[in-house]
C-alpha atoms as a PDB file:
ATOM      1  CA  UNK A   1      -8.388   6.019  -7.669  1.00  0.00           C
ATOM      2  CA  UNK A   2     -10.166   4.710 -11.068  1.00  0.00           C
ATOM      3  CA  UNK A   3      -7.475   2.089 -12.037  1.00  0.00           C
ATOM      4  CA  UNK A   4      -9.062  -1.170 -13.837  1.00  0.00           C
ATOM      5  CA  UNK A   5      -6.661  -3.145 -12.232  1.00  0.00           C
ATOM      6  CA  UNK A   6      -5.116  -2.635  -8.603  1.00  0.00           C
ATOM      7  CA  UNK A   7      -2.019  -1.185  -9.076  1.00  0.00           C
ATOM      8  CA  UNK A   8      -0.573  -3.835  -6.858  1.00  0.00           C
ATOM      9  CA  UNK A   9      -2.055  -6.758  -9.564  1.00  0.00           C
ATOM     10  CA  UNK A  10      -0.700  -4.565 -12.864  1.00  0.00           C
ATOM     11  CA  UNK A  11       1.580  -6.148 -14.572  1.00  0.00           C
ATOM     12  CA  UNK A  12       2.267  -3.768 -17.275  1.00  0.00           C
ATOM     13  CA  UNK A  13       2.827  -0.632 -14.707  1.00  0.00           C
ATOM     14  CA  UNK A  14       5.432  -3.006 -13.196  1.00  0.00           C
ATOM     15  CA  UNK A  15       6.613  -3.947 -16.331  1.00  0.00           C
ATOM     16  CA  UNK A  16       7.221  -0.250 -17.286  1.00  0.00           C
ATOM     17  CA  UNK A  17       8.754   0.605 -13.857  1.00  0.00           C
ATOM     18  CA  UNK A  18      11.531  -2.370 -13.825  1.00  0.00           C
ATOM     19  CA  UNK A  19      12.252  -1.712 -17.162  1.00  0.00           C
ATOM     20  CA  UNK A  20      12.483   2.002 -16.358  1.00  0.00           C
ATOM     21  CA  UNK A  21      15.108   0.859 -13.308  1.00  0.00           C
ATOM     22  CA  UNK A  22      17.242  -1.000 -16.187  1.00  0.00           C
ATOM     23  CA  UNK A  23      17.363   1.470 -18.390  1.00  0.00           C
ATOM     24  CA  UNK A  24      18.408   4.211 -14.946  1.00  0.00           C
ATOM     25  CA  UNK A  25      20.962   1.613 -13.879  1.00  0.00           C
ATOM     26  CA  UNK A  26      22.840   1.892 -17.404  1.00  0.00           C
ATOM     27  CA  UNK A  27      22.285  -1.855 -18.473  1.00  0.00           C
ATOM     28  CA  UNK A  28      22.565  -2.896 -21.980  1.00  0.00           C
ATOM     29  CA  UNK A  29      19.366  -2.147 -23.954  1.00  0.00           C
ATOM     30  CA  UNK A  30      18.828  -1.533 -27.337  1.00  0.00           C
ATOM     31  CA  UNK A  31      18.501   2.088 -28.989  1.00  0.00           C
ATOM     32  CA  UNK A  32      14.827   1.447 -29.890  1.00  0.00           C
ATOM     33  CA  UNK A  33      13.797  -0.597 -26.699  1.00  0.00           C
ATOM     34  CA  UNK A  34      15.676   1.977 -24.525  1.00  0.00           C
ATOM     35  CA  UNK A  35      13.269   4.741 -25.849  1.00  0.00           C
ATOM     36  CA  UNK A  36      10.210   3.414 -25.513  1.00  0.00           C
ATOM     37  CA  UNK A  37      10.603   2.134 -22.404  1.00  0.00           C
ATOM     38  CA  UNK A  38      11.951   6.241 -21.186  1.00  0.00           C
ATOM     39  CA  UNK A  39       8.700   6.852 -23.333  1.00  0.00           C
ATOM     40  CA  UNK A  40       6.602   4.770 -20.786  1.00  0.00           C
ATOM     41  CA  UNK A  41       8.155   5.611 -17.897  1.00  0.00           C
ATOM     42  CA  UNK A  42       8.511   9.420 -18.517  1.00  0.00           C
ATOM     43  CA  UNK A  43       4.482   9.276 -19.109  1.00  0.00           C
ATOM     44  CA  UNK A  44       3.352   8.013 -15.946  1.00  0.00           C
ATOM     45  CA  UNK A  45       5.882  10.696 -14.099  1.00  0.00           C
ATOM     46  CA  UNK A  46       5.148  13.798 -15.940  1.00  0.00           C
ATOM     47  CA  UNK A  47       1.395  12.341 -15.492  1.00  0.00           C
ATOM     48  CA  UNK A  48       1.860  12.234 -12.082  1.00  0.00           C
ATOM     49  CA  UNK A  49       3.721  15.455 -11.854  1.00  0.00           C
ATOM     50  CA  UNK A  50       0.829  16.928 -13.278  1.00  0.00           C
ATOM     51  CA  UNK A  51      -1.691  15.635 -10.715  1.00  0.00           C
ATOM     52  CA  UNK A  52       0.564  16.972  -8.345  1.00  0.00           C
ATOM     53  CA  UNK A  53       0.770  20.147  -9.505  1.00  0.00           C
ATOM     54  CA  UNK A  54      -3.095  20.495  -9.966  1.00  0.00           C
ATOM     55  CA  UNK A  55      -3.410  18.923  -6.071  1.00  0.00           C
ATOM     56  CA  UNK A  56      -1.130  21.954  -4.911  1.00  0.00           C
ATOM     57  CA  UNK A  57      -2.743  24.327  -6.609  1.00  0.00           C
ATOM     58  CA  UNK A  58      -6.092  22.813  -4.869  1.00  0.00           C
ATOM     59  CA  UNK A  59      -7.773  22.296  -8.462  1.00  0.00           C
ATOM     60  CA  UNK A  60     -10.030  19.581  -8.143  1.00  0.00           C
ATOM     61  CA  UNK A  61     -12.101  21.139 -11.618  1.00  0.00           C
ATOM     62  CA  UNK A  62      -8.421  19.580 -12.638  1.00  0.00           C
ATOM     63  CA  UNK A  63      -8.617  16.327 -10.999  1.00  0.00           C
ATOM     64  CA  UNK A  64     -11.863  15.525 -12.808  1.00  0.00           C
ATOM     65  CA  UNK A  65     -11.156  16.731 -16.086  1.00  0.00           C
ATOM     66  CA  UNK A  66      -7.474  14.861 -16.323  1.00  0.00           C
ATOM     67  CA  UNK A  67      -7.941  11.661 -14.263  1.00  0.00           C
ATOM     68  CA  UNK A  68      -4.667  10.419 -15.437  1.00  0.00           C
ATOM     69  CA  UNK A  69      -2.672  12.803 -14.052  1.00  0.00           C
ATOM     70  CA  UNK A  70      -4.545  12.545 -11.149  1.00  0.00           C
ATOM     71  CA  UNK A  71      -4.524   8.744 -10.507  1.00  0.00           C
ATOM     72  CA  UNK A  72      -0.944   8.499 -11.245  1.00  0.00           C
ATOM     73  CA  UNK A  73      -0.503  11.066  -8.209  1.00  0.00           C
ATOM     74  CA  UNK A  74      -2.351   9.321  -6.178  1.00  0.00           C
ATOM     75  CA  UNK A  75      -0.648   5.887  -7.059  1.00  0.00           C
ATOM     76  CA  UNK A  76       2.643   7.275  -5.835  1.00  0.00           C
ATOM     77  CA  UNK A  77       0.977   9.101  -2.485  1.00  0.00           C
ATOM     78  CA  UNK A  78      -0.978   5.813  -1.898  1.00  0.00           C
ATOM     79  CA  UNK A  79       2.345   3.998  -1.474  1.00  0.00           C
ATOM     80  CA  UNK A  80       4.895   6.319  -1.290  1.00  0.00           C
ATOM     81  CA  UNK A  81       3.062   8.931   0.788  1.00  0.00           C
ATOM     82  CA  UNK A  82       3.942   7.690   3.986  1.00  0.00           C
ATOM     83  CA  UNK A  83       7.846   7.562   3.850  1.00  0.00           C
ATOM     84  CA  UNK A  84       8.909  10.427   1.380  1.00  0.00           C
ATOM     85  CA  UNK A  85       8.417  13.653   2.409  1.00  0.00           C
ATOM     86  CA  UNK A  86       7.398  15.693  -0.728  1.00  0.00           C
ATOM     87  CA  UNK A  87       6.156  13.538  -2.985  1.00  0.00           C
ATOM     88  CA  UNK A  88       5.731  16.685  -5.326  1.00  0.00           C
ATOM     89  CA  UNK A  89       9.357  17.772  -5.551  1.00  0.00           C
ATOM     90  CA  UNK A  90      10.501  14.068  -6.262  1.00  0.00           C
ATOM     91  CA  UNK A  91       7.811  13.809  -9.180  1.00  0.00           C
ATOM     92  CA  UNK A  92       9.050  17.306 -10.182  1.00  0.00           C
ATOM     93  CA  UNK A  93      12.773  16.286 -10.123  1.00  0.00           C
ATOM     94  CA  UNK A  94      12.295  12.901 -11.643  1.00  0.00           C
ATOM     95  CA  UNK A  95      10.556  14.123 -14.171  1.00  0.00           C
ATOM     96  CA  UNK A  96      13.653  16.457 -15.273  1.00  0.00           C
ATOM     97  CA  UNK A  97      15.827  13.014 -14.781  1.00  0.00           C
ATOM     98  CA  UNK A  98      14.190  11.404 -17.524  1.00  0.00           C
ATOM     99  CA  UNK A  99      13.213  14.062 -19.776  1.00  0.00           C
ATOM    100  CA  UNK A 100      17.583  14.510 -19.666  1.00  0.00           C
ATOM    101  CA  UNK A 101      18.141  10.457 -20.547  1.00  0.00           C
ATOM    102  CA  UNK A 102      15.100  11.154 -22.924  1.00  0.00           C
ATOM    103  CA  UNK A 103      17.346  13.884 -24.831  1.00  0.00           C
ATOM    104  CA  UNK A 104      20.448  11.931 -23.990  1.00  0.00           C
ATOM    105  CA  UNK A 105      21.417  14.552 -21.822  1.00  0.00           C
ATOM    106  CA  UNK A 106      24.106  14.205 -19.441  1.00  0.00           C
ATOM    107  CA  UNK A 107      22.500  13.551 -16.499  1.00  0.00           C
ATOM    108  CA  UNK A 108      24.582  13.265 -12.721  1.00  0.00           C
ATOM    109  CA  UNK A 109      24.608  10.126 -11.136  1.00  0.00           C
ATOM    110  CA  UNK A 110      22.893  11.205  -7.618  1.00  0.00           C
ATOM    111  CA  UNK A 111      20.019  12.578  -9.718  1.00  0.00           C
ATOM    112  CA  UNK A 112      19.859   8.856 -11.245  1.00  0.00           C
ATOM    113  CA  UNK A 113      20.306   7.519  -7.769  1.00  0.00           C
ATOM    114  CA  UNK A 114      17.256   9.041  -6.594  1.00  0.00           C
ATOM    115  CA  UNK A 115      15.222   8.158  -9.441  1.00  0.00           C
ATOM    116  CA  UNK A 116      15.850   4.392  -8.668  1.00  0.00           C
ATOM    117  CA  UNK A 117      15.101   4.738  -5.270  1.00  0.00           C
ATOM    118  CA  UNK A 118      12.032   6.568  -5.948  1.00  0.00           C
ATOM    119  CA  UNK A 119      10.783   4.053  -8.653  1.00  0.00           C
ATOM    120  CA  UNK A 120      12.787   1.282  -6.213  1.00  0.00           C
ATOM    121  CA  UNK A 121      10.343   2.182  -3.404  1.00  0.00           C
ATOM    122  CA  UNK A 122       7.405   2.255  -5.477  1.00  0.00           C
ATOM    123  CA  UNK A 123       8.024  -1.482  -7.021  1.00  0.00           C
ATOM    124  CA  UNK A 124       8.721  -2.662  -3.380  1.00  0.00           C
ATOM    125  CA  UNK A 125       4.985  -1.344  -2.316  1.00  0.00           C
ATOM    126  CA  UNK A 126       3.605  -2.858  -5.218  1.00  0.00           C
ATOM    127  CA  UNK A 127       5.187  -6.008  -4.541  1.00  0.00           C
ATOM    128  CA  UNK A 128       4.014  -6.146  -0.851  1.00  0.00           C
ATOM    129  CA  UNK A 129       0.721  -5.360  -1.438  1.00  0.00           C
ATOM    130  CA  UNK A 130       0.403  -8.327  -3.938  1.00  0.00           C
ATOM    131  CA  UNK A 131       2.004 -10.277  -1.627  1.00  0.00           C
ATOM    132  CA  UNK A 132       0.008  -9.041   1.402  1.00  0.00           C
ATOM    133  CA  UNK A 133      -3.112  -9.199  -0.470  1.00  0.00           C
ATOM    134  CA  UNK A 134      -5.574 -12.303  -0.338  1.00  0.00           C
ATOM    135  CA  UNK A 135      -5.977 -14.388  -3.450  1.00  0.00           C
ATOM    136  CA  UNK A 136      -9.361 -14.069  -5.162  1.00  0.00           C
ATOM    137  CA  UNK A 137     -11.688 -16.653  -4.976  1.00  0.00           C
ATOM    138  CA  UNK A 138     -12.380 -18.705  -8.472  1.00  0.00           C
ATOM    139  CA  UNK A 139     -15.512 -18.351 -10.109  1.00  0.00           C
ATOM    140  CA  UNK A 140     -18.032 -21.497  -9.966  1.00  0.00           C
ATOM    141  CA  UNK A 141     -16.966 -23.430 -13.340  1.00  0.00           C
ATOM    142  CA  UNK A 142     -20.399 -25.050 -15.297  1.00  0.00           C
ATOM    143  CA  UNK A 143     -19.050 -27.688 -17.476  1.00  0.00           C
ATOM    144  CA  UNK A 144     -22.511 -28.264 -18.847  1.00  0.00           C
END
């Protein structure tokens, strides 16, 4: 992956995602919050649905060219890969979830459910692998 940051030590990508879980949950935002944080969210999934598409289709010309797509694939098989099954068909599916909410949509409430646990199980990994991580070591200070 060509992240700046470690996914695990991104703030902002675990900003989006919580926020992302509010707004899928149904809690009180406002009109203008609300959409840009579907905005955000919906991004890094149809991103990643993208990658995914390009990995299935074995197009690594694709993987080069569009690195986003592709490194927000790989974020979700890096820590997701193990314990869903088709990581493809989730991105696929939540990708219709929010694109719904994004158009206000009605959308059903197991196709919300498995949002959340998607981006739920994402957040978790992130989390652990902070956690799990060791901290870096400070740079030598020169007061003079």
């Amino acid at each position: 992956m060509r992240f700046d940051v470690d996914p695990s030590q991104d703030l902002g990508l675990q900003h989006v995602l919580r926020n992302g879980l509010s707004v899928l949950r149904g809690e009180e935002i406002s009109g203008d919050r609300r959409a840009k944080i579907l905005d955000g969210l919906l991004d890094i999934v149809r991103e990643a649905d993208r990658g995914s598409e390009a990995m299935q289709a074995q197009s690594l010309a694709f993987a080069l060219d569009h690195t986003p797509a592709f490194d927000r694939f790989s974020l979700f098989v890096q820590y997701l890969g193990d314990s869903i099954d088709d990581i493809g068909a989730r991105l696929a599916s939540a990708k219709e979830v929010l694109e719904g909410l994004e158009e206000d949509a009605d959308v059903s409430p197991e196709a919300r459910q498995s949002v959340i646990e998607l981006l739920s199980q994402l957040v978790s990994a992130l989390e652990r692998e902070r956690t799990l991580s060791p901290l870096t070591v400070p740079g030598e200070i020169d007061y003079n």
